[in-house]
C-alpha atoms as a PDB file:
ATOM      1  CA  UNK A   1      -5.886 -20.751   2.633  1.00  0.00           C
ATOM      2  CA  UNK A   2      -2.683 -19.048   2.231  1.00  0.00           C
ATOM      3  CA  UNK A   3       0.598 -18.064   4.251  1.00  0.00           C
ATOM      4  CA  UNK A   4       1.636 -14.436   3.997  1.00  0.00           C
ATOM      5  CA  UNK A   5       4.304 -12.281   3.893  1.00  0.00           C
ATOM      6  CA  UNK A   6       4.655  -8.738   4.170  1.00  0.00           C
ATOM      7  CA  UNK A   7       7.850  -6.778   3.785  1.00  0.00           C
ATOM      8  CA  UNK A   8       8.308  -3.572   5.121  1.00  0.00           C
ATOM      9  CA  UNK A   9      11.471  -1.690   3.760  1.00  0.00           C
ATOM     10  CA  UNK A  10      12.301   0.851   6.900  1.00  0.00           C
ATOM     11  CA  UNK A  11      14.855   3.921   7.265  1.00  0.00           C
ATOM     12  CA  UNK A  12      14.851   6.006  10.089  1.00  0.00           C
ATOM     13  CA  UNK A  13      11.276   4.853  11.124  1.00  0.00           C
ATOM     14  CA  UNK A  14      11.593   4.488  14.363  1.00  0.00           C
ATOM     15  CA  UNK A  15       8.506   6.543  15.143  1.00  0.00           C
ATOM     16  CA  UNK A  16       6.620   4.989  12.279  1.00  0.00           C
ATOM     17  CA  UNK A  17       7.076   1.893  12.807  1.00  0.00           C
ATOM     18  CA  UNK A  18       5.047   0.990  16.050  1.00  0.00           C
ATOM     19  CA  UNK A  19       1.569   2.383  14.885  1.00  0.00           C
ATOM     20  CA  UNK A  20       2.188   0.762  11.591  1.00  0.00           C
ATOM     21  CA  UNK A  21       3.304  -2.652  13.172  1.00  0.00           C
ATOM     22  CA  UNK A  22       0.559  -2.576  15.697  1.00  0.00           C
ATOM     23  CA  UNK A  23      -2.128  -1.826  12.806  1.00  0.00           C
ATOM     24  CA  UNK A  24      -0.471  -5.023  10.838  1.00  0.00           C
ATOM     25  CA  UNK A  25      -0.378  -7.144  13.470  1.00  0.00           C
ATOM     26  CA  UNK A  26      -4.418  -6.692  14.476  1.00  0.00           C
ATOM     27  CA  UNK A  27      -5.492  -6.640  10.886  1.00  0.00           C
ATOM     28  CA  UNK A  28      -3.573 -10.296  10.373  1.00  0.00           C
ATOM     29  CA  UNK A  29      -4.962 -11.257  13.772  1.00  0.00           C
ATOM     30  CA  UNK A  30      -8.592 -10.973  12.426  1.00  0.00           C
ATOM     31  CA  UNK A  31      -7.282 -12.986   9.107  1.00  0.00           C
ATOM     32  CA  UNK A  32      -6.760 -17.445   9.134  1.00  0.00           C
ATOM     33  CA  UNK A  33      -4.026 -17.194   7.329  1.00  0.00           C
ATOM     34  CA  UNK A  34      -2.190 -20.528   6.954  1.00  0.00           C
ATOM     35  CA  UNK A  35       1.121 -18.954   8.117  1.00  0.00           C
ATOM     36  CA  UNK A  36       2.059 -14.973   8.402  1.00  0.00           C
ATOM     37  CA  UNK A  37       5.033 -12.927   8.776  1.00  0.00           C
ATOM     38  CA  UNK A  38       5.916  -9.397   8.724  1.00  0.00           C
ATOM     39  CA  UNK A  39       9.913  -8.596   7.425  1.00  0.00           C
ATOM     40  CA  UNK A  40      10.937  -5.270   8.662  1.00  0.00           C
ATOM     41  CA  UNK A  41      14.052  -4.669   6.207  1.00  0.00           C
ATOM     42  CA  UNK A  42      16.467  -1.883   8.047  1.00  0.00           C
ATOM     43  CA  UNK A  43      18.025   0.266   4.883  1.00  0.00           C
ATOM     44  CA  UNK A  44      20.935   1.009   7.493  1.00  0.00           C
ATOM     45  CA  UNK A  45      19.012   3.272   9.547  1.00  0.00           C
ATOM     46  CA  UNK A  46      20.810   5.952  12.051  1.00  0.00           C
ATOM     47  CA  UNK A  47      18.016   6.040  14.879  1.00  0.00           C
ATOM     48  CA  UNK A  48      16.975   2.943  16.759  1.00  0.00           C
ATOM     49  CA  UNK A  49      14.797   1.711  13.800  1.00  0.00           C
ATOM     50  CA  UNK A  50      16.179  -1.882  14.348  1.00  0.00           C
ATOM     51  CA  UNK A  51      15.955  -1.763  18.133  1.00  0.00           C
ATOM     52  CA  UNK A  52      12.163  -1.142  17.515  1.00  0.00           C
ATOM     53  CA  UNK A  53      11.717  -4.113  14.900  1.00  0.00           C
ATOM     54  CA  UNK A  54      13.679  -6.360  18.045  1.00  0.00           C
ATOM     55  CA  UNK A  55      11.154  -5.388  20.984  1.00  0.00           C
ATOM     56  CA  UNK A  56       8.091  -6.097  18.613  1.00  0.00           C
ATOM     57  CA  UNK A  57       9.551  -9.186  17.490  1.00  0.00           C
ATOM     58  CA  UNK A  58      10.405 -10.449  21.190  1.00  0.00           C
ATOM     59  CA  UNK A  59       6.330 -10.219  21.860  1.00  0.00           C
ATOM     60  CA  UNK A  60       5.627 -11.264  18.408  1.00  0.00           C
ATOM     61  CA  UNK A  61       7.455 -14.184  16.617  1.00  0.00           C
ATOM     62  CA  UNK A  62       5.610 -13.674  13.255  1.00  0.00           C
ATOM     63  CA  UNK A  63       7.639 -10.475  13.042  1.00  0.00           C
ATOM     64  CA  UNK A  64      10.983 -10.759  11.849  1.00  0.00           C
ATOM     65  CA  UNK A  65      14.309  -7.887  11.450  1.00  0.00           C
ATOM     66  CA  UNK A  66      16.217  -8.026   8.120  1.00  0.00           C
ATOM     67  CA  UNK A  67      19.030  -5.872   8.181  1.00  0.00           C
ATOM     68  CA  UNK A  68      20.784  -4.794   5.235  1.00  0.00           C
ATOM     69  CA  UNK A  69      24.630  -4.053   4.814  1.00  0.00           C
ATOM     70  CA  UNK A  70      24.259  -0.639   4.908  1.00  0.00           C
ATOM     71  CA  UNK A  71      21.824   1.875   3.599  1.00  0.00           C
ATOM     72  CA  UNK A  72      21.437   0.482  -0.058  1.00  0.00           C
ATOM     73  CA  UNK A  73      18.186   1.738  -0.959  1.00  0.00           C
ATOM     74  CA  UNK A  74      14.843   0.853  -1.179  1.00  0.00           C
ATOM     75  CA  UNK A  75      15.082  -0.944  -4.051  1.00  0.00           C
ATOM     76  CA  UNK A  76      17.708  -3.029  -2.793  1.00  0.00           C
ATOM     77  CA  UNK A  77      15.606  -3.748   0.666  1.00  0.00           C
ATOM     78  CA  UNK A  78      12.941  -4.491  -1.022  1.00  0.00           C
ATOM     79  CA  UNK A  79      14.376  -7.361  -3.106  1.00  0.00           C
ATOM     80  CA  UNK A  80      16.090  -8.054   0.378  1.00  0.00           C
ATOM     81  CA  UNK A  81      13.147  -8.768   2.015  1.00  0.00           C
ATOM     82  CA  UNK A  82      11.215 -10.368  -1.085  1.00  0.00           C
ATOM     83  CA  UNK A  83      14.094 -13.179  -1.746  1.00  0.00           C
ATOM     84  CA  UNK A  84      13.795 -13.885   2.394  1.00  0.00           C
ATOM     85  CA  UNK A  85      10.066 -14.165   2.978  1.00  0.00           C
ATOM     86  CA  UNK A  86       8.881 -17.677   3.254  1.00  0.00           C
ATOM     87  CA  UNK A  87       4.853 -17.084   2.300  1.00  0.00           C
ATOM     88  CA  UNK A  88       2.407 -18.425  -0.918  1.00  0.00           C
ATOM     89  CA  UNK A  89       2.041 -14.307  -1.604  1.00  0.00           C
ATOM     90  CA  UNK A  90       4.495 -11.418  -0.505  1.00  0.00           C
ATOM     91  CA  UNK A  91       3.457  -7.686  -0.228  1.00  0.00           C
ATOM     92  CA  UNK A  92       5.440  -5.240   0.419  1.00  0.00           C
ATOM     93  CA  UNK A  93       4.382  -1.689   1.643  1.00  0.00           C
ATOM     94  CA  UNK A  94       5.245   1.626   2.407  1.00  0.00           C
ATOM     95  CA  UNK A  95       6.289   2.123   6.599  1.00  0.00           C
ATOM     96  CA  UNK A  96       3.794   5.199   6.769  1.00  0.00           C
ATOM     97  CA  UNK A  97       0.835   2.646   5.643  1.00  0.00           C
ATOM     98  CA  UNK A  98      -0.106   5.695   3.146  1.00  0.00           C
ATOM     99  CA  UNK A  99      -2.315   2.550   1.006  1.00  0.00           C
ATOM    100  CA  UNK A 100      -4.120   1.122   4.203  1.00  0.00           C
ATOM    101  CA  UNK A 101      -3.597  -2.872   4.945  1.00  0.00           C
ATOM    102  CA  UNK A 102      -7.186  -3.172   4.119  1.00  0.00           C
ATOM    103  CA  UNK A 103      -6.848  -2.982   0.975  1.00  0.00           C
ATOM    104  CA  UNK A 104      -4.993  -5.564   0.671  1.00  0.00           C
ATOM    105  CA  UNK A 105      -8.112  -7.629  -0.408  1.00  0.00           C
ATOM    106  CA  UNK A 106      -8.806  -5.533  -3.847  1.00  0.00           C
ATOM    107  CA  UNK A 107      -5.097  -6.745  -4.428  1.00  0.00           C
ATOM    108  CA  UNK A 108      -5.966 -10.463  -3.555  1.00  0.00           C
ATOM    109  CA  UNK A 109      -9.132 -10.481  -5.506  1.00  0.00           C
ATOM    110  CA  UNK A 110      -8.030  -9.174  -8.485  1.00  0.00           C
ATOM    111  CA  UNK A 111      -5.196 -11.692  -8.415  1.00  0.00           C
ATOM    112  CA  UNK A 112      -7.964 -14.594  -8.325  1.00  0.00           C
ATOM    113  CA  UNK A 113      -9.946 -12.886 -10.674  1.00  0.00           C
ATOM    114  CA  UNK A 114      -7.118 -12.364 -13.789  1.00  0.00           C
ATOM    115  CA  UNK A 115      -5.366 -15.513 -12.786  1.00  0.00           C
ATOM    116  CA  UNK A 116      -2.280 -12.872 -12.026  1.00  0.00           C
ATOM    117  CA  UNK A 117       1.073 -13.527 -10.382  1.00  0.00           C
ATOM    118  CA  UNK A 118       1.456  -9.687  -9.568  1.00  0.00           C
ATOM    119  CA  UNK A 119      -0.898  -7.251  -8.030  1.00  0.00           C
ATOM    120  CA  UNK A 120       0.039  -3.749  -7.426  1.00  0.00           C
ATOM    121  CA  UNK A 121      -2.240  -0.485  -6.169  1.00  0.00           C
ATOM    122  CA  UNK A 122      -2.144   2.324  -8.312  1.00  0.00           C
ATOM    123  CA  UNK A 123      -2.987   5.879  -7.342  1.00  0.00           C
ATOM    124  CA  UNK A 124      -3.873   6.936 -10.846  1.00  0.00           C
ATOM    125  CA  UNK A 125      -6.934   4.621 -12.046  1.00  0.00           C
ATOM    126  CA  UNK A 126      -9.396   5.972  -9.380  1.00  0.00           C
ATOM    127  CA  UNK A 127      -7.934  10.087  -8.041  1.00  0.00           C
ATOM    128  CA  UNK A 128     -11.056  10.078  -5.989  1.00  0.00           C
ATOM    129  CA  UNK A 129      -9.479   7.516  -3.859  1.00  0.00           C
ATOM    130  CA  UNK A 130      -6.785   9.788  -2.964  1.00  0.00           C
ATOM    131  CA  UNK A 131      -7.522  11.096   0.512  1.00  0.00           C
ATOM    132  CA  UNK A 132      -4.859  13.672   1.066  1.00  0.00           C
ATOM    133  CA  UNK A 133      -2.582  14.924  -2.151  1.00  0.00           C
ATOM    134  CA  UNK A 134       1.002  15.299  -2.356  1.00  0.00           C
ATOM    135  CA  UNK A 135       2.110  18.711  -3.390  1.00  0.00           C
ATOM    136  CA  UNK A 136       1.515  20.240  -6.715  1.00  0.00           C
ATOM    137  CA  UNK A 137       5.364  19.748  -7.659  1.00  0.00           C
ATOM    138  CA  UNK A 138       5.307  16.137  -6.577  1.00  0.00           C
ATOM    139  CA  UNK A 139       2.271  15.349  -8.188  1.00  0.00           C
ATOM    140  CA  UNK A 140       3.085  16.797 -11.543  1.00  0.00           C
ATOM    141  CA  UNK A 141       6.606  15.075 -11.584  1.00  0.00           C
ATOM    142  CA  UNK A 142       5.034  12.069 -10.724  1.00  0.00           C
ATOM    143  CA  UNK A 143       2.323  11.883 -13.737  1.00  0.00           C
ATOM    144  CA  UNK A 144       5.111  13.266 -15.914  1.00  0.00           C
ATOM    145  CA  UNK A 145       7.805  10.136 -14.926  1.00  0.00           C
ATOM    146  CA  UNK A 146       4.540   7.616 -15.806  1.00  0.00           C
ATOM    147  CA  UNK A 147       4.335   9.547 -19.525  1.00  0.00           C
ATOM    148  CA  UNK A 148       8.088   8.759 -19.611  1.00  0.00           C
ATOM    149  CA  UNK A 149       8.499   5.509 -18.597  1.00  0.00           C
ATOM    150  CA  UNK A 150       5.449   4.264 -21.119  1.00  0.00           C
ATOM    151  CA  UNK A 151       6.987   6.065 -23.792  1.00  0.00           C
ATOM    152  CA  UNK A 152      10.490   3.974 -22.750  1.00  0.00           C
ATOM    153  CA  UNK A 153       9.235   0.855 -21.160  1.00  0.00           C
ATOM    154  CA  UNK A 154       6.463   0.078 -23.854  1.00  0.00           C
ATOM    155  CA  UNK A 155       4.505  -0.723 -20.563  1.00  0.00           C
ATOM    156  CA  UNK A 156       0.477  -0.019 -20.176  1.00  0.00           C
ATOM    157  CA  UNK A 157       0.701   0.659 -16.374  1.00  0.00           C
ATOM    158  CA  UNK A 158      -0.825   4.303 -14.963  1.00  0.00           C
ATOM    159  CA  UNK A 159       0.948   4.009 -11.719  1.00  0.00           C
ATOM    160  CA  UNK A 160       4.184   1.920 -11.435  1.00  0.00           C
ATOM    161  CA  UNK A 161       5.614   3.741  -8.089  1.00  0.00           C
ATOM    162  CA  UNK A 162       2.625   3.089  -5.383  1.00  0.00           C
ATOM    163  CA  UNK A 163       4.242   1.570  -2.500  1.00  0.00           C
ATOM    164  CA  UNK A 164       1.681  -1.355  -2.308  1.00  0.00           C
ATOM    165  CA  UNK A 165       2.662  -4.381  -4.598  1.00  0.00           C
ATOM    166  CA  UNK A 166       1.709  -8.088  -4.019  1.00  0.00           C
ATOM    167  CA  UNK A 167       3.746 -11.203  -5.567  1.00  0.00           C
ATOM    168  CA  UNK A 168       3.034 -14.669  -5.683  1.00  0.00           C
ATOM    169  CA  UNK A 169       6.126 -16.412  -4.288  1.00  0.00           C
ATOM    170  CA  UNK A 170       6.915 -18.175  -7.428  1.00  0.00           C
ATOM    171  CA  UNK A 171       6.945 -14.719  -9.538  1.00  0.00           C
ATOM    172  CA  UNK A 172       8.835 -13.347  -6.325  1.00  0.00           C
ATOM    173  CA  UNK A 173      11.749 -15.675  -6.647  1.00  0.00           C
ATOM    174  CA  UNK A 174      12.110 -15.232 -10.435  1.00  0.00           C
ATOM    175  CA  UNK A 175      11.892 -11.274 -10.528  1.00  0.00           C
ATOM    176  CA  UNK A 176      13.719 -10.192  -7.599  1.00  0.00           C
ATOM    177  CA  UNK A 177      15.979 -12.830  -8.570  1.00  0.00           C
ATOM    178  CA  UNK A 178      17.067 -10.859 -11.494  1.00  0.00           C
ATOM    179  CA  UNK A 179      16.357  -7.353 -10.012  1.00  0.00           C
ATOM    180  CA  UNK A 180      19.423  -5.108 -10.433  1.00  0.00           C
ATOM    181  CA  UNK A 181      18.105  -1.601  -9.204  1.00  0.00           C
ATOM    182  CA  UNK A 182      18.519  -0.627  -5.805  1.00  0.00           C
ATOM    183  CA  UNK A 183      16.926   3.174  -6.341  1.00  0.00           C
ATOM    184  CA  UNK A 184      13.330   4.094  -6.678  1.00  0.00           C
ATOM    185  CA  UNK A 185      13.376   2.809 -10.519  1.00  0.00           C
ATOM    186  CA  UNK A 186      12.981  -0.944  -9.210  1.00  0.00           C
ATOM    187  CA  UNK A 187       9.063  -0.795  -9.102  1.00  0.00           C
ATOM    188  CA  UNK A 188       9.493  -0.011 -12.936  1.00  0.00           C
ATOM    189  CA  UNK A 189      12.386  -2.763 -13.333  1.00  0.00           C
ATOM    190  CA  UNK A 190      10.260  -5.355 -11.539  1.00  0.00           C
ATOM    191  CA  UNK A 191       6.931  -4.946 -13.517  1.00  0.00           C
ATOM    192  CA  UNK A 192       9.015  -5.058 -17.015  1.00  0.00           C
ATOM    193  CA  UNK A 193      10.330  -8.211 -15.491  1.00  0.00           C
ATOM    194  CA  UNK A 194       7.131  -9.564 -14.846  1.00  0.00           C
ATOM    195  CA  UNK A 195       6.001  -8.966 -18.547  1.00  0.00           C
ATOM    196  CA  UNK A 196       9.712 -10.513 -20.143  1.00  0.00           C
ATOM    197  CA  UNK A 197       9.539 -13.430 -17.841  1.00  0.00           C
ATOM    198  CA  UNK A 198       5.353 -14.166 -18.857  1.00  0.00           C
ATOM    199  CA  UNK A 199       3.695 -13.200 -15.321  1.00  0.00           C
ATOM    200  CA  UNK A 200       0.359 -11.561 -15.510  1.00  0.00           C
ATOM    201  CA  UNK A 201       0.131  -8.482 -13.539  1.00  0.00           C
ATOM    202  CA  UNK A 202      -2.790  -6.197 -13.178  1.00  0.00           C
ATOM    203  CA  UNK A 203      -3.136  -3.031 -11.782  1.00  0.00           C
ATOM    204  CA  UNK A 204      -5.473  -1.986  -9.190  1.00  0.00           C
ATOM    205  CA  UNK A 205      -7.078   1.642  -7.509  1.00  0.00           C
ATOM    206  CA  UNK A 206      -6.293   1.684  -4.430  1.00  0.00           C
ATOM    207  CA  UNK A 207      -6.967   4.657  -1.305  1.00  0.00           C
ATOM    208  CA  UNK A 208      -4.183   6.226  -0.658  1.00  0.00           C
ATOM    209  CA  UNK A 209      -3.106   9.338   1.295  1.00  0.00           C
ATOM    210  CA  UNK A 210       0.011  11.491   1.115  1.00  0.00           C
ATOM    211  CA  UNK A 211       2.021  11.468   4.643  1.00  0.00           C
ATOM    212  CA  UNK A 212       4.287  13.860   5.162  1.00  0.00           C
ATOM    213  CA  UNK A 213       8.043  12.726   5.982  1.00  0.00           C
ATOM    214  CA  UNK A 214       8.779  11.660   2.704  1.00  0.00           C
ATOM    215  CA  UNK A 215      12.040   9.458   2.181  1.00  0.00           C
ATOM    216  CA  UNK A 216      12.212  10.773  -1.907  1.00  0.00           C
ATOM    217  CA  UNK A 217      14.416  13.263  -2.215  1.00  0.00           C
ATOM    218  CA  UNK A 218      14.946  15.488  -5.445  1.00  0.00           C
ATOM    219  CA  UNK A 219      17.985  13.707  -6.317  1.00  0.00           C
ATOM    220  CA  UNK A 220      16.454   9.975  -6.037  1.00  0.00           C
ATOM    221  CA  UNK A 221      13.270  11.006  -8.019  1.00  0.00           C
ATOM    222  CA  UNK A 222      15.215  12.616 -10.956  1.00  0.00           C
ATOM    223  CA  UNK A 223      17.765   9.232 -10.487  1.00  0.00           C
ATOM    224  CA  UNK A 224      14.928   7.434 -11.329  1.00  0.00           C
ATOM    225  CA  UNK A 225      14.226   8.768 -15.117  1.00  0.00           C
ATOM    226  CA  UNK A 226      17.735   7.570 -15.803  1.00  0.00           C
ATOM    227  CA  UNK A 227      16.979   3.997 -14.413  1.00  0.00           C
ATOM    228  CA  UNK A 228      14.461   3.461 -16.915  1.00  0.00           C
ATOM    229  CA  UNK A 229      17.023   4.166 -19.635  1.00  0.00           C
ATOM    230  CA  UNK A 230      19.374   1.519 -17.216  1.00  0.00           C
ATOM    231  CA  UNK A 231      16.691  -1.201 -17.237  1.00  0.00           C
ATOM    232  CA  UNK A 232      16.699  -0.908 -20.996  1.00  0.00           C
ATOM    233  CA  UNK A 233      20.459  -0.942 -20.968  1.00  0.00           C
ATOM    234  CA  UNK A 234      20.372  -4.458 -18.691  1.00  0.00           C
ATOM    235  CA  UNK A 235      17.993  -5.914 -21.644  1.00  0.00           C
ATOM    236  CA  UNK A 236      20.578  -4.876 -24.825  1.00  0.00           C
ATOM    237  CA  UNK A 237      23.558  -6.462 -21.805  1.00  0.00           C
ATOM    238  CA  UNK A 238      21.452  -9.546 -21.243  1.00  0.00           C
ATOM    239  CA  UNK A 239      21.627  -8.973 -17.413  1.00  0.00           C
ATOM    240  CA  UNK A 240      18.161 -10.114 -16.825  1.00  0.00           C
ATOM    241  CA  UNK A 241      18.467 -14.142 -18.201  1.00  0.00           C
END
C-alpha cells in the first residue's frame, strides 16, 4: 500500500477546478491508499482560483493550496508542487482532467511491471484512445515538436507533452531537484533527466480528450522548440549535477 500525491498546476481555473476536484476526491475515496493528498499549485492566477482550492480544502484536509510567487509557468508549478508533496508516488495532471484519473492504474501497473521510477501517458502509442482531437494545426505542431525533440534529445519517447506523468518520490526529489525550465519544455527536461540520472521510465497509451480552453498559447508552444536546444545548453554548462 502506498501514499499518494497528486499535483495539480492551476491558472485561472476557477471554473475547472470544482468538477475536477470533486471527480479526484471520489475516485481516491474508493482507493486504501496509505496516505493521499491533492496539491493545487496557483501559477498566480487573476480570478478566485485560490479562493476555490481554500473552500475545498476547509471540507477536505487531504487537499492542500500551493501558491506560487507569481505566474511562473507551468513548468515552474509543477516542480513547485512535485518538491512539496509528501507521497511514495506523485502525479501530476492537467486541471481539465483531459487523461481521466482512471487511468491512473495503466500508469501504476506499468511502473510494477518495468520496475520504473517514471510513468507518463502518451497520446501517440494508441490514437484510437483519443476521444475528441485537438485541431488540425495543433495536432500537426505537436507530432512535428516530438520529430524535433528526438532528433535533439536522442530520446525514444512518442509523446513527451501529455499532461499525465507519475514519479516515484525518490526520482521526484532528484529530477525536479535539478529542473531549470519553467515553460512547457520541462516535460522534455524532466524525462532527459530521468535517463542522465539512471531512472527507468516507460511510456504508456493513455485516453485522452482535447478540452477546449487551452492555456498554450502560440508563443509558449514555439518557446518550447528553443528549450530543447536550452536543456542541451544546461548539459554542455553542467547545470544539471
Amino acid at each position: 500500500m502506498h501514499s499518494l500525491s497528486i499535483i495539480v498546476p492551476a491558472y485561472n481555473e476557477e471554473q475547472r477546478l470544482p468538477p475536477t476536484l470533486t471527480q479526484l476526491l471520489s475516485w481516491a475515496s474508493q482507493r486504501s491508499w496509505k496516505w493521499f493528498e491533492i496539491l493545487v499549485v496557483d501559477d498566480g492566477s487573476r480570478d478566485r482560483t485560490a479562493e476555490v482550492v481554500r473552500r475545498f480544502a476547509q471540507q477536505h484536509p487531504c487537499i492542500r493550496l500551493v501558491s506560487n510567487p507569481g505566474n511562473r509557468g507551468k513548468g515552474y508549478a509543477v516542480r513547485h508542487g512535485m518538491l512539496c508533496a509528501q507521497g511514495d508516488w506523485r502525479l501530476f495532471t492537467d486541471s481539465d482532467l483531459s487523461t481521466p484519473i482512471e487511468e491512473f492504474d495503466k500508469l501504476m501497473q506499468a511502473a510494477a511491471r518495468a520496475q520504473a521510477d517514471v510513468a507518463f501517458g502518451s497520446r501517440a502509442l494508441d490514437r484510437s484512445l483519443v476521444s475528441v482531437h485537438q485541431p488540425a494545426f495543433r495536432e500537426a505542431s505537436g507530432r512535428f515538436f516530438n520529430f524535433v525533440m528526438r532528433l535533439i534529445m536522442r530520446l525514444p519517447h512518442r509523446d513527451t507533452q501529455c499532461g499525465f506523468k507519475l514519479y516515484s518520490a525518490a526520482a521526484a526529489k532528484e529530477i525536479f531537484s535539478r529542473q531549470q525550465i519553467d515553460g512547457f519544455g520541462f516535460d522534455v527536461e524532466d524525462l532527459f533527466l530521468a535517463r542522465k540520472l539512471g531512472f527507468v521510465a516507460v511510456e504508456v497509451p493513455v485516453r485522452w480528450a482535447n478540452v477546449e480552453g487551452t492555456r498554450v498559447s502560440l508563443a509558449s508552444g514555439l518557446r518550447a522548440f528553443g528549450e530543447l536546444f536550452l536543456i542541451r545548453w544546461n548539459q554542455l554548462r553542467g547545470r544539471y549535477r
